[in-house]
C-alpha atoms as a PDB file:
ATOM      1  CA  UNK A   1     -25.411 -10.596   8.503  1.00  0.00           C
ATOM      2  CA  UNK A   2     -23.326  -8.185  10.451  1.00  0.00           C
ATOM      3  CA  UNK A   3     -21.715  -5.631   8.002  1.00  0.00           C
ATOM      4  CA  UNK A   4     -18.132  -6.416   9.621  1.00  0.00           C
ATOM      5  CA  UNK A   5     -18.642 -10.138   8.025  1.00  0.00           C
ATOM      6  CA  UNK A   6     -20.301  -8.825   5.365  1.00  0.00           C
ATOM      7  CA  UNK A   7     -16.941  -6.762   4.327  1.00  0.00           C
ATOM      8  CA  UNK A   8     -14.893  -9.706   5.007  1.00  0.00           C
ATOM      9  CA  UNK A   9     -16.886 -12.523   3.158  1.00  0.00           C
ATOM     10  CA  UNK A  10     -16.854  -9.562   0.125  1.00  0.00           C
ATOM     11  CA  UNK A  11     -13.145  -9.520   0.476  1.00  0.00           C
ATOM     12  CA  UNK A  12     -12.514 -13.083   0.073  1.00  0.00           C
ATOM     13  CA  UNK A  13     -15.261 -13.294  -2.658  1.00  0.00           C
ATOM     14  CA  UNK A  14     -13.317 -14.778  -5.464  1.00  0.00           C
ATOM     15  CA  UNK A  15     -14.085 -13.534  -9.374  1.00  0.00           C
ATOM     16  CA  UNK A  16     -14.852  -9.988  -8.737  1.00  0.00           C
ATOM     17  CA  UNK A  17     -12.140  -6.572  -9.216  1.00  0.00           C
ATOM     18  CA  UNK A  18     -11.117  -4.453  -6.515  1.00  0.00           C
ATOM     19  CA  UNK A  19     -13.568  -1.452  -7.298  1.00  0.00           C
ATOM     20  CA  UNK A  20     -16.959  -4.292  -8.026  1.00  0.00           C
ATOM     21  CA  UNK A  21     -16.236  -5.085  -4.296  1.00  0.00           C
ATOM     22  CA  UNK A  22     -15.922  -1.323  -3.296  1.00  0.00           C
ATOM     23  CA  UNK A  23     -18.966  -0.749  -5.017  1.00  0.00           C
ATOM     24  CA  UNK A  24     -20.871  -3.795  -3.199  1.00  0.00           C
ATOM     25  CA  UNK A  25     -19.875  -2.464  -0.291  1.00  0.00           C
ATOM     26  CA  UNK A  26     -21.033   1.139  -1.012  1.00  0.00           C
ATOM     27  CA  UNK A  27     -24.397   0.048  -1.970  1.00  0.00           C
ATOM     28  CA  UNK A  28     -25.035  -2.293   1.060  1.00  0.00           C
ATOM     29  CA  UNK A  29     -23.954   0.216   3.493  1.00  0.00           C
ATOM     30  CA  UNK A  30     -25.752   3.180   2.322  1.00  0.00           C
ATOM     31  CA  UNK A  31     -29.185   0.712   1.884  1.00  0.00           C
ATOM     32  CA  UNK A  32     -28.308  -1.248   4.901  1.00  0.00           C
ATOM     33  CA  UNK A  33     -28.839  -4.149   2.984  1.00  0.00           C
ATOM     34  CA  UNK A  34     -26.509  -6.786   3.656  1.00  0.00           C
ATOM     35  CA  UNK A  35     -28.341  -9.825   3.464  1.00  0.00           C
ATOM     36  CA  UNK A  36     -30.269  -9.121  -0.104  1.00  0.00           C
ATOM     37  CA  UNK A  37     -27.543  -9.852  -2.309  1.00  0.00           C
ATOM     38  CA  UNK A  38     -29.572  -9.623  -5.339  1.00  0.00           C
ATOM     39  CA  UNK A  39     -30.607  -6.050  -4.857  1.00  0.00           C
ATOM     40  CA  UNK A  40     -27.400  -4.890  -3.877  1.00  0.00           C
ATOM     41  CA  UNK A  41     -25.904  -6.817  -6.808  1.00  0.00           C
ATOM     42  CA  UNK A  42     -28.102  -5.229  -8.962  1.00  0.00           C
ATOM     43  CA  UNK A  43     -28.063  -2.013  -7.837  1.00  0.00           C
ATOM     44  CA  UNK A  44     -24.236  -1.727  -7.989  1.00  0.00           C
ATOM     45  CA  UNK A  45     -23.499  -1.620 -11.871  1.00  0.00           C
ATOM     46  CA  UNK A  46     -21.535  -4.841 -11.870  1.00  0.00           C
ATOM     47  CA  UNK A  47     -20.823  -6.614 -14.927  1.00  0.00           C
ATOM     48  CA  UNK A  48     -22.873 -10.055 -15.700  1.00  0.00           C
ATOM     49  CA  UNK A  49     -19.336 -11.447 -15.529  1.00  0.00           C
ATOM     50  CA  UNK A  50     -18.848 -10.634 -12.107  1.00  0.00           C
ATOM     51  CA  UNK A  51     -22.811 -11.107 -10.959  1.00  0.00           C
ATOM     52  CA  UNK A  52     -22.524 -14.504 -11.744  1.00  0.00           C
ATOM     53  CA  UNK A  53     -19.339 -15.187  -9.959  1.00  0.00           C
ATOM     54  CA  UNK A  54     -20.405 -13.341  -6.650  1.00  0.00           C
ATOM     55  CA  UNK A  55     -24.066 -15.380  -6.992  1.00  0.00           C
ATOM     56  CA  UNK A  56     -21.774 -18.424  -7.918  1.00  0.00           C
ATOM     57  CA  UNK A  57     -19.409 -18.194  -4.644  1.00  0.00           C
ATOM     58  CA  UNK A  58     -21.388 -15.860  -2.153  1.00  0.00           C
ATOM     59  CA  UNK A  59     -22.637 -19.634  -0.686  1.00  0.00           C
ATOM     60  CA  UNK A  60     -19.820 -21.743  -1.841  1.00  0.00           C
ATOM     61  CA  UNK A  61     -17.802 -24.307   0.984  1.00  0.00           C
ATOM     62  CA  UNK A  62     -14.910 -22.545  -0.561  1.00  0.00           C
ATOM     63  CA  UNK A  63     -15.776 -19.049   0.478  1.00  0.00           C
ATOM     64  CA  UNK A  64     -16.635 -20.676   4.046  1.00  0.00           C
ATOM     65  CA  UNK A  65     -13.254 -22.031   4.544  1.00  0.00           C
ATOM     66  CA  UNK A  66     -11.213 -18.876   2.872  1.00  0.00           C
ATOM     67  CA  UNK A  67     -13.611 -16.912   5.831  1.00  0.00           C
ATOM     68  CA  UNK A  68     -12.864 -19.632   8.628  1.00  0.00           C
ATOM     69  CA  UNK A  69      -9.144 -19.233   7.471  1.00  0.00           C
ATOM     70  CA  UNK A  70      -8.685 -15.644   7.589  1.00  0.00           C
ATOM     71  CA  UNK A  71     -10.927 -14.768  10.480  1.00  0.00           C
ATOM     72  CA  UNK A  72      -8.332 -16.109  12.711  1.00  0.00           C
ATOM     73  CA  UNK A  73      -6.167 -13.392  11.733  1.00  0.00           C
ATOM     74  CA  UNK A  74      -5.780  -9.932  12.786  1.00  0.00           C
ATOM     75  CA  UNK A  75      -7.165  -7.567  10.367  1.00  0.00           C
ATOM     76  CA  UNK A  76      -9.845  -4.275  10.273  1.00  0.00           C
ATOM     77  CA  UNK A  77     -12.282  -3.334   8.068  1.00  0.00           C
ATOM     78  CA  UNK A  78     -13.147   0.620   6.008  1.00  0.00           C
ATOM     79  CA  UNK A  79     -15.413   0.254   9.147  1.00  0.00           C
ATOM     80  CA  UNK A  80     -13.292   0.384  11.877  1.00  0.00           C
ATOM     81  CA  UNK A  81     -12.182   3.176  13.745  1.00  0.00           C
ATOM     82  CA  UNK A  82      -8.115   2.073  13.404  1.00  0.00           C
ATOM     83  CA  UNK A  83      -8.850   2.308   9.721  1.00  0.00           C
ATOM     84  CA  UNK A  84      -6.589   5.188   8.559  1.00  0.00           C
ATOM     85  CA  UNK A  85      -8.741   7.799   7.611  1.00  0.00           C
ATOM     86  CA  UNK A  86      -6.129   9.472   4.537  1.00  0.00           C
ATOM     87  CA  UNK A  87      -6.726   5.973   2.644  1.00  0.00           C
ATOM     88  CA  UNK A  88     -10.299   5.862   3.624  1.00  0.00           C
ATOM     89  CA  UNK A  89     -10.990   9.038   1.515  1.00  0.00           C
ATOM     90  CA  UNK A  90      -8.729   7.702  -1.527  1.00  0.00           C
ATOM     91  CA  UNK A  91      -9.963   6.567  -4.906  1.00  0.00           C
ATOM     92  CA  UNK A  92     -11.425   3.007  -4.167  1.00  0.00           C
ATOM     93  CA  UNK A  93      -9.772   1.967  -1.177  1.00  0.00           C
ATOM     94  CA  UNK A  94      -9.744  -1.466   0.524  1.00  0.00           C
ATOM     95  CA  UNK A  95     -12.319  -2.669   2.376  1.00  0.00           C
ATOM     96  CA  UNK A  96     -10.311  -5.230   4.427  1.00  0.00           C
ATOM     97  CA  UNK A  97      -6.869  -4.809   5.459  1.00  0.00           C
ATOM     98  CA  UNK A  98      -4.886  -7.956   6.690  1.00  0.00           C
ATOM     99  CA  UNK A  99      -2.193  -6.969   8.948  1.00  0.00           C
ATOM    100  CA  UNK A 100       0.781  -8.315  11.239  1.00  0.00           C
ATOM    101  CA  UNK A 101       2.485  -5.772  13.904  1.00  0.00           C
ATOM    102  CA  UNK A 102       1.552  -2.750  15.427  1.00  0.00           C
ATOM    103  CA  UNK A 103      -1.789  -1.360  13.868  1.00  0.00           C
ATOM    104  CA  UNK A 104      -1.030   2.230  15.997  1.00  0.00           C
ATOM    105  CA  UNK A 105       1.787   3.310  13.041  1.00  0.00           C
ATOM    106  CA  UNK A 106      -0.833   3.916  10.728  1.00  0.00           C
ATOM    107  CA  UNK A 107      -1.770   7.067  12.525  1.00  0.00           C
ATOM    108  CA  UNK A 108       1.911   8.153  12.287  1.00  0.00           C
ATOM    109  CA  UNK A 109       3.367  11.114  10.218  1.00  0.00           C
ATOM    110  CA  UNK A 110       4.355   8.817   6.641  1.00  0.00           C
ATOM    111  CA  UNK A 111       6.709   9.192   4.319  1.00  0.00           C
ATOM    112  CA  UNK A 112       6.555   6.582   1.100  1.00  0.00           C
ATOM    113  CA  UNK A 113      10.102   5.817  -0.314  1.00  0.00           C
ATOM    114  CA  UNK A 114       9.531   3.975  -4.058  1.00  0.00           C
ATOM    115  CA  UNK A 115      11.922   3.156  -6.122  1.00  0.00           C
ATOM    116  CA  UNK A 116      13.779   0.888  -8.813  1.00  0.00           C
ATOM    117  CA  UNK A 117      14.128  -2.522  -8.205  1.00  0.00           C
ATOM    118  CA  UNK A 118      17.568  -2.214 -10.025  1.00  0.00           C
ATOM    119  CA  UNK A 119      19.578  -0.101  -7.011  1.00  0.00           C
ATOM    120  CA  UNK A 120      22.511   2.011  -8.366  1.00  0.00           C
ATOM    121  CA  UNK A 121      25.146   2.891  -5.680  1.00  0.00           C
ATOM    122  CA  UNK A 122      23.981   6.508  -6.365  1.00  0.00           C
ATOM    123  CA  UNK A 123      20.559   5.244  -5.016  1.00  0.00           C
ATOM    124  CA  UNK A 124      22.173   3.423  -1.871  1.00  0.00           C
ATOM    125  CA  UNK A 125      24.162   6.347  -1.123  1.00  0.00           C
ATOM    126  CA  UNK A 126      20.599   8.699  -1.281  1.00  0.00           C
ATOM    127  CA  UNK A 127      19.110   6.273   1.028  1.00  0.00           C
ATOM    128  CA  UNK A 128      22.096   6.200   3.392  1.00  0.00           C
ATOM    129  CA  UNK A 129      22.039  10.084   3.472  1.00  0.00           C
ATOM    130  CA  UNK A 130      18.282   9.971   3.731  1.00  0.00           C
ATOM    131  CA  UNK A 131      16.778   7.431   5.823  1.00  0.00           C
ATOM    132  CA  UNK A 132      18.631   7.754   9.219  1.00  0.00           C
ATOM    133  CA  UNK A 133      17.384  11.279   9.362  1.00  0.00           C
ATOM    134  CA  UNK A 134      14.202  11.186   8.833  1.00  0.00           C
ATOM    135  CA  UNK A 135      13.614   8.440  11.124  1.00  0.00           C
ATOM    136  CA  UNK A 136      15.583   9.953  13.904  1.00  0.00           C
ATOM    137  CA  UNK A 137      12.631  12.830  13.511  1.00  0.00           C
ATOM    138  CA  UNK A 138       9.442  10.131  14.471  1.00  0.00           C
ATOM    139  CA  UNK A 139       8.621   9.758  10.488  1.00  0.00           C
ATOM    140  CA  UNK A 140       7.224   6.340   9.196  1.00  0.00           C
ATOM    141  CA  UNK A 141       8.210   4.865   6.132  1.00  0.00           C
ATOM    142  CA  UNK A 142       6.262   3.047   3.905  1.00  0.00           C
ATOM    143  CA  UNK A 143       6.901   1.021   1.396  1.00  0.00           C
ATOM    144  CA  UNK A 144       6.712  -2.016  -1.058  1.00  0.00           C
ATOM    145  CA  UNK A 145       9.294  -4.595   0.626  1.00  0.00           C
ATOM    146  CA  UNK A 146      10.703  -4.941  -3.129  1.00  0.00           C
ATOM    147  CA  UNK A 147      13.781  -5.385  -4.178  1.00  0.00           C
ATOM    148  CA  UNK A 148      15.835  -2.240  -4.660  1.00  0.00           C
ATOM    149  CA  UNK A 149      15.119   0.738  -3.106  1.00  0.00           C
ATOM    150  CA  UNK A 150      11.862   0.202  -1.303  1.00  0.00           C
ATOM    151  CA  UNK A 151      13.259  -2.947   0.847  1.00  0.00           C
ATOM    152  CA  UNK A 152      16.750  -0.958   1.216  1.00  0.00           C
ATOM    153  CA  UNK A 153      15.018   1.968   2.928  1.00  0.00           C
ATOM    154  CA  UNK A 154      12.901  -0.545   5.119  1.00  0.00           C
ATOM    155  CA  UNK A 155      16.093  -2.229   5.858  1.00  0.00           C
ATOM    156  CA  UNK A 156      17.654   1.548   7.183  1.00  0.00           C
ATOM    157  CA  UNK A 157      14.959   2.501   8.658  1.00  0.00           C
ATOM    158  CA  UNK A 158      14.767  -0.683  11.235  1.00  0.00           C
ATOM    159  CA  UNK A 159      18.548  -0.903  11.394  1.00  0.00           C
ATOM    160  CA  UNK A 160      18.356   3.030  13.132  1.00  0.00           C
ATOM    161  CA  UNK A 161      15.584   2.161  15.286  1.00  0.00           C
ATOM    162  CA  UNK A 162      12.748   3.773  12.840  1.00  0.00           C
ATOM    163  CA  UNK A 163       9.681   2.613  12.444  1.00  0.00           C
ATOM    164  CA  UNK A 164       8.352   1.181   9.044  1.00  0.00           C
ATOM    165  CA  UNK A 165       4.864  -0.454   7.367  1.00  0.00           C
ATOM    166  CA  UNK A 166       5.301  -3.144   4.451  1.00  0.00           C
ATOM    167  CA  UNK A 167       2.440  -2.956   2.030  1.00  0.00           C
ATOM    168  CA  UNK A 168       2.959  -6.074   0.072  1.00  0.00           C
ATOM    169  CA  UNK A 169       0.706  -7.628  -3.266  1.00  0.00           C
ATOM    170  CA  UNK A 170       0.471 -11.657  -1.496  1.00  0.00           C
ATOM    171  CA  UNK A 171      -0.830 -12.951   1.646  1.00  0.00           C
ATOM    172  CA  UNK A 172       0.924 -12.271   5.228  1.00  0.00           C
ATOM    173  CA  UNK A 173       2.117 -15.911   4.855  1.00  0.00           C
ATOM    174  CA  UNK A 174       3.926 -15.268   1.851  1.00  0.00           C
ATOM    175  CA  UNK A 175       7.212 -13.261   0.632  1.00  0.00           C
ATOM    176  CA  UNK A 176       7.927 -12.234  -2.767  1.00  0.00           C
ATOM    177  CA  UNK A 177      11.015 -11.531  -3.369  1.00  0.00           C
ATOM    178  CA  UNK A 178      12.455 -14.305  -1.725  1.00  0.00           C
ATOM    179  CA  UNK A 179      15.106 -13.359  -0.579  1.00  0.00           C
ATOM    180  CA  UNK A 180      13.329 -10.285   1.748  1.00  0.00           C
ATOM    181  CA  UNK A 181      11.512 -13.023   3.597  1.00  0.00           C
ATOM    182  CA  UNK A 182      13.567 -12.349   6.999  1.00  0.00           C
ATOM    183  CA  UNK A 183      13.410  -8.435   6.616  1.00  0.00           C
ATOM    184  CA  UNK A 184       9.554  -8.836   5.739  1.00  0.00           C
ATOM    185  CA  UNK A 185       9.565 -10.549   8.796  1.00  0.00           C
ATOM    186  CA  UNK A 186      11.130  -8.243  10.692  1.00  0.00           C
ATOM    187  CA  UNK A 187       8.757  -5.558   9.741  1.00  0.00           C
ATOM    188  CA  UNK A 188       5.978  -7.906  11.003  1.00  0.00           C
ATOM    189  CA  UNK A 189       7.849  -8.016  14.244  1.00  0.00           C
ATOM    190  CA  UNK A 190       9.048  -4.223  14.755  1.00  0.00           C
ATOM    191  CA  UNK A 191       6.855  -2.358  12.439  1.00  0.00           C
ATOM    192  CA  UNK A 192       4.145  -3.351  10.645  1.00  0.00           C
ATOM    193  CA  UNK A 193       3.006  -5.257   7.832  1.00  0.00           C
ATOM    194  CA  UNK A 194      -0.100  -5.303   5.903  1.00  0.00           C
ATOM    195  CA  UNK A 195      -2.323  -6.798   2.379  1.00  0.00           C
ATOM    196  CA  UNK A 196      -5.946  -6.241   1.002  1.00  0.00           C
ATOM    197  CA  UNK A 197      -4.848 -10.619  -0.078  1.00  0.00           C
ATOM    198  CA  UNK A 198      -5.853 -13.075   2.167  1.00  0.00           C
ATOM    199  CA  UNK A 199      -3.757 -16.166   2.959  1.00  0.00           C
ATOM    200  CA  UNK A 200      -2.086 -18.123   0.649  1.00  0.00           C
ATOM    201  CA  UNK A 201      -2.409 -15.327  -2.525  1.00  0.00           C
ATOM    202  CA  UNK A 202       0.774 -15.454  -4.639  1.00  0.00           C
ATOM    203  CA  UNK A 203       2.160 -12.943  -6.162  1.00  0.00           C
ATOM    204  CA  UNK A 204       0.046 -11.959  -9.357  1.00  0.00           C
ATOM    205  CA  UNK A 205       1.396  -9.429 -11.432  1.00  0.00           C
ATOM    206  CA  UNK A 206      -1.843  -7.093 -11.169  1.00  0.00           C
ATOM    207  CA  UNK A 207      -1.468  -7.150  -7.386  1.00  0.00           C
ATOM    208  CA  UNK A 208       1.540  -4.728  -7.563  1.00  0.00           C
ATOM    209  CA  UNK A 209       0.051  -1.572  -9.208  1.00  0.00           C
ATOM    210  CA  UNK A 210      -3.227  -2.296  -6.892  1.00  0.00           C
ATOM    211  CA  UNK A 211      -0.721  -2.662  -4.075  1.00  0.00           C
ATOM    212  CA  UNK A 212       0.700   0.867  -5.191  1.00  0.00           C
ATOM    213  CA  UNK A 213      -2.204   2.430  -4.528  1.00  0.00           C
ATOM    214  CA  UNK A 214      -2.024   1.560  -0.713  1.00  0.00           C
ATOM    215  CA  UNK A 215       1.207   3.103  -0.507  1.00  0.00           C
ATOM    216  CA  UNK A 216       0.083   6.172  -1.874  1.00  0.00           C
ATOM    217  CA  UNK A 217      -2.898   6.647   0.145  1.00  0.00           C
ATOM    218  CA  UNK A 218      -1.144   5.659   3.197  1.00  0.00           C
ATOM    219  CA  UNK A 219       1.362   8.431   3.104  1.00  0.00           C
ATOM    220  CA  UNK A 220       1.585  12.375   3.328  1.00  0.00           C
ATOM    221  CA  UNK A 221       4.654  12.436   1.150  1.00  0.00           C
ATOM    222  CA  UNK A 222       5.655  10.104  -1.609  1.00  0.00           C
ATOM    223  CA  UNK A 223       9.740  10.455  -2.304  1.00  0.00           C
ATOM    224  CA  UNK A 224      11.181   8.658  -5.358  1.00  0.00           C
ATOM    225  CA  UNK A 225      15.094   7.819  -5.237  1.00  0.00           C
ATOM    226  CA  UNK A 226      15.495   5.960  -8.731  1.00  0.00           C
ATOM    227  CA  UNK A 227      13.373   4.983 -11.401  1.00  0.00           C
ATOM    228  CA  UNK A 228      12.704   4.561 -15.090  1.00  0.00           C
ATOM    229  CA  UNK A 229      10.790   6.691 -17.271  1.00  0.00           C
ATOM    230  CA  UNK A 230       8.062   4.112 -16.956  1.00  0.00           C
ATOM    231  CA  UNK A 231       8.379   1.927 -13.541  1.00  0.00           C
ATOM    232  CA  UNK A 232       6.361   1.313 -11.001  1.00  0.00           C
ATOM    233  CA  UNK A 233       7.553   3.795  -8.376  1.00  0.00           C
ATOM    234  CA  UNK A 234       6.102   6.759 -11.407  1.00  0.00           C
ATOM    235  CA  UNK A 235       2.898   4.837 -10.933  1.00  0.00           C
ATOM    236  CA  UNK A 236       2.778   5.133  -7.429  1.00  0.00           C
ATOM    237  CA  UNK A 237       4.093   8.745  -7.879  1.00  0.00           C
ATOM    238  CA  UNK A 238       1.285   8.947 -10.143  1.00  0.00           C
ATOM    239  CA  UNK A 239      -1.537   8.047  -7.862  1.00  0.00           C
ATOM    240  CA  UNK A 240      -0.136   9.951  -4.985  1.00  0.00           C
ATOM    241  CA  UNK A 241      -0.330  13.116  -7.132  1.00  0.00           C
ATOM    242  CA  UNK A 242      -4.216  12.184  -7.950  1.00  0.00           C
ATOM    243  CA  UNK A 243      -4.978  11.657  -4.543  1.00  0.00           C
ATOM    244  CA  UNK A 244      -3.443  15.415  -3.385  1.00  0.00           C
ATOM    245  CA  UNK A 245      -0.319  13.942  -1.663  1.00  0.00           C
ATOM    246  CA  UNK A 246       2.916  15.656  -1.870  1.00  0.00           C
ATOM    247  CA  UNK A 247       5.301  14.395  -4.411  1.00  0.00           C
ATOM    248  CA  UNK A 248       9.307  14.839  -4.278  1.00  0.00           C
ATOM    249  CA  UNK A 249      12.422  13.503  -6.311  1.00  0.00           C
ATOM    250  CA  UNK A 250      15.940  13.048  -5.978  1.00  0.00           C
ATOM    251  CA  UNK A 251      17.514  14.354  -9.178  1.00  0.00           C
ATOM    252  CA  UNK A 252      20.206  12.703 -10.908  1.00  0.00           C
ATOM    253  CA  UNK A 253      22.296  12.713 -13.920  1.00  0.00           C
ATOM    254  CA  UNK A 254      20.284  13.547 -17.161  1.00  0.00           C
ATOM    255  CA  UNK A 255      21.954  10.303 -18.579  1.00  0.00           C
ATOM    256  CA  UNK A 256      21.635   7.900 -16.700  1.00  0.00           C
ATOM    257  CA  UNK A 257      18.535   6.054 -17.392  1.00  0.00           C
ATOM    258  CA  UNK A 258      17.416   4.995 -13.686  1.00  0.00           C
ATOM    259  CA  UNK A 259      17.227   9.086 -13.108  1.00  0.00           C
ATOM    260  CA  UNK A 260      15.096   9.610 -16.118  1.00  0.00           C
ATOM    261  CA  UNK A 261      11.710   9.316 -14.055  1.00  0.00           C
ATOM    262  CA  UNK A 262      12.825  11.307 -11.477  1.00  0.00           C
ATOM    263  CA  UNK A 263      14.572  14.185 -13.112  1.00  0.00           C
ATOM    264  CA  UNK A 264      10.990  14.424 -15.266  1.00  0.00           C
ATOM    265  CA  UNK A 265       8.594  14.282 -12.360  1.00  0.00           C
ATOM    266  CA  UNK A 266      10.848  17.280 -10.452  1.00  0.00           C
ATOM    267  CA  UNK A 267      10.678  19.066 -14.411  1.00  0.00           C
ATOM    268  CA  UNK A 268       6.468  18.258 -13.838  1.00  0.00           C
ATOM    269  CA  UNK A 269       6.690  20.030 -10.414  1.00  0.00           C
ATOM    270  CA  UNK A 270       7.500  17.820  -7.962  1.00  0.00           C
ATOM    271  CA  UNK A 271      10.478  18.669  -5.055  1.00  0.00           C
ATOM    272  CA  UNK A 272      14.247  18.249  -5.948  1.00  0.00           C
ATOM    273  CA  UNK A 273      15.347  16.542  -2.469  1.00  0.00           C
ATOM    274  CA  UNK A 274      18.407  18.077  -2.427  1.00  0.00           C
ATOM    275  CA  UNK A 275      19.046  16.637   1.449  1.00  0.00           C
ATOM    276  CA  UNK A 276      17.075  14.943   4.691  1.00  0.00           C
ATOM    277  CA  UNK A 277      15.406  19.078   5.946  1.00  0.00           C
ATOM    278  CA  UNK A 278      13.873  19.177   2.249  1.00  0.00           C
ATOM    279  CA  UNK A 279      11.938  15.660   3.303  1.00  0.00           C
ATOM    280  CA  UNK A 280      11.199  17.203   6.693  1.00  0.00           C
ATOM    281  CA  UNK A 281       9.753  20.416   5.670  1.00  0.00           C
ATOM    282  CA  UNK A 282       7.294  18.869   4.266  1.00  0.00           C
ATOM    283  CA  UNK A 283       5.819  17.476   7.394  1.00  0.00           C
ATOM    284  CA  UNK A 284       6.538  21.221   9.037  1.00  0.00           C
ATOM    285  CA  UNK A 285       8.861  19.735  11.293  1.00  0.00           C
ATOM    286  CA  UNK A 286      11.624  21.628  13.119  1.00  0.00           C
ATOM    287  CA  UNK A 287      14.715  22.056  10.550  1.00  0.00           C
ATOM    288  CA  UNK A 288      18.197  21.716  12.271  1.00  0.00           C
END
């Protein structure tokens, strides 16, 4: 078997975690052994649990349809040279990426705005001061296509002719929230959109923090507008900081419970983003 179909049969592999299939993968490239699944298996430290259901579907028609499915649509593999490299050296990255739009973004300067999915005005306002800005100066944004802040700053960043890359936790076929199914649509069409989750995955609540981890890796920065002392956006703040990204905050009133996480992460060390040049420096661009 050719390692490309190797990855992607892996991928689609139902019954095993995120970092079993990493591992698989490790072990079969570095032995060149992609056709022994038993040794690889074996020599990967996976569970009984999950031996049995990669011996159990490795062969299954099921697996051969899932593969027939998503081979018709456009994706790369940790192989391939379009792969971004920043998420290649992360902490157990994907080995298949599903994607829709223009692949060339990922080599881009990127900037990851997360935030609450419960916008304040105050957050709007940051993102209206914010986006158009940045964008204007070639920078990417990346984010969740949630509700809130990470779908508002999508939504800027295409309305001021920016570019911008959805990482969402379902299939390319499907939309969660919703109601974003026409912007995640237009991020397909003018940016770009992309999934580890093949066709037809709904939205699983442990897809979102191992979604997170994209959008860290994927970026050079990692801003946070909003967000509660525990939230998502501190978990992808979180990872961002463990993978050697930088990390910056907007600050916001000590009472208000949407700036709790942020105020604390900028007491922790990261930036106060006081305006659109403190976003900018980061990248070393030109400050006017």
């Amino acid at each position: 078997m050719r390692p490309r179909d190797f990855l992607l049969r892996l991928a689609l592999c139902q019954g095993i975690g995120i970092v079993g299939k990493y591992r698989l993968w490790q072990n079969a490239s570095d032995t060149y052994q992609f056709d022994d699944l038993a040794k690889v298996a074996n020599q990967s430290g996976l569970s009984l649990k999950a031996q049995t259901a990669l011996f159990n579907n490795w062969t299954s028609p099921l697996l051969d349809q899932a593969v027939a499915l998503n081979k018709g649509q456009a994706f790369i593999t940790i192989l391939d040279d379009q792969y971004p490299q920043l998420l290649r050296e992360t902490y157990c990255p994907p080995i298949v990426l599903f994607y829709r739009g223009n692949l060339t973004l990922l080599s881009d300067p990127i900037l990851a705005v997360v935030g609450s999915r419960q916008m304040t005005t105050y957050g709007k306002a940051v993102l209206h001061g914010l986006i158009p800005t940045v964008v204007k100066h070639r920078l990417t944004i990346v984010s969740g296509l949630a509700r809130g802040i990470d779908s508002t700053a999508q939504e800027l960043a295409l309305t001021y002719g920016g570019r911008t890359i959805g990482v969402i936790g379902t299939g390319l076929d499907q939309a969660y929230p919703r109601e974003n199914q026409r912007l995640q649509a237009a991020v397909a069409h003018d940016g770009l959109l992309i999934s580890e989750y093949p066709l037809g995955t709904p939205p699983l609540a442990w897809h979102f923090p191992e979604r997170n981890r994209l959008i860290a890796g994927l970026c050079q920065t990692c801003l946070v507008v909003e967000g509660k002392k525990k939230s998502g956006s501190l978990i992808t703040s979180n990872i961002a900081l463990q993978e050697n990204r930088n990390v910056c905050a907007v600050p916001g009133r000590i009472d208000a419970p949407l700036s709790v996480g942020c105020n604390e992460l900028i007491a922790a060390g990261a930036k106060p983003v006081l305006s659109a040049n403190d976003l900018l420096s980061e990248f070393q661009f030109p400050l006017k």
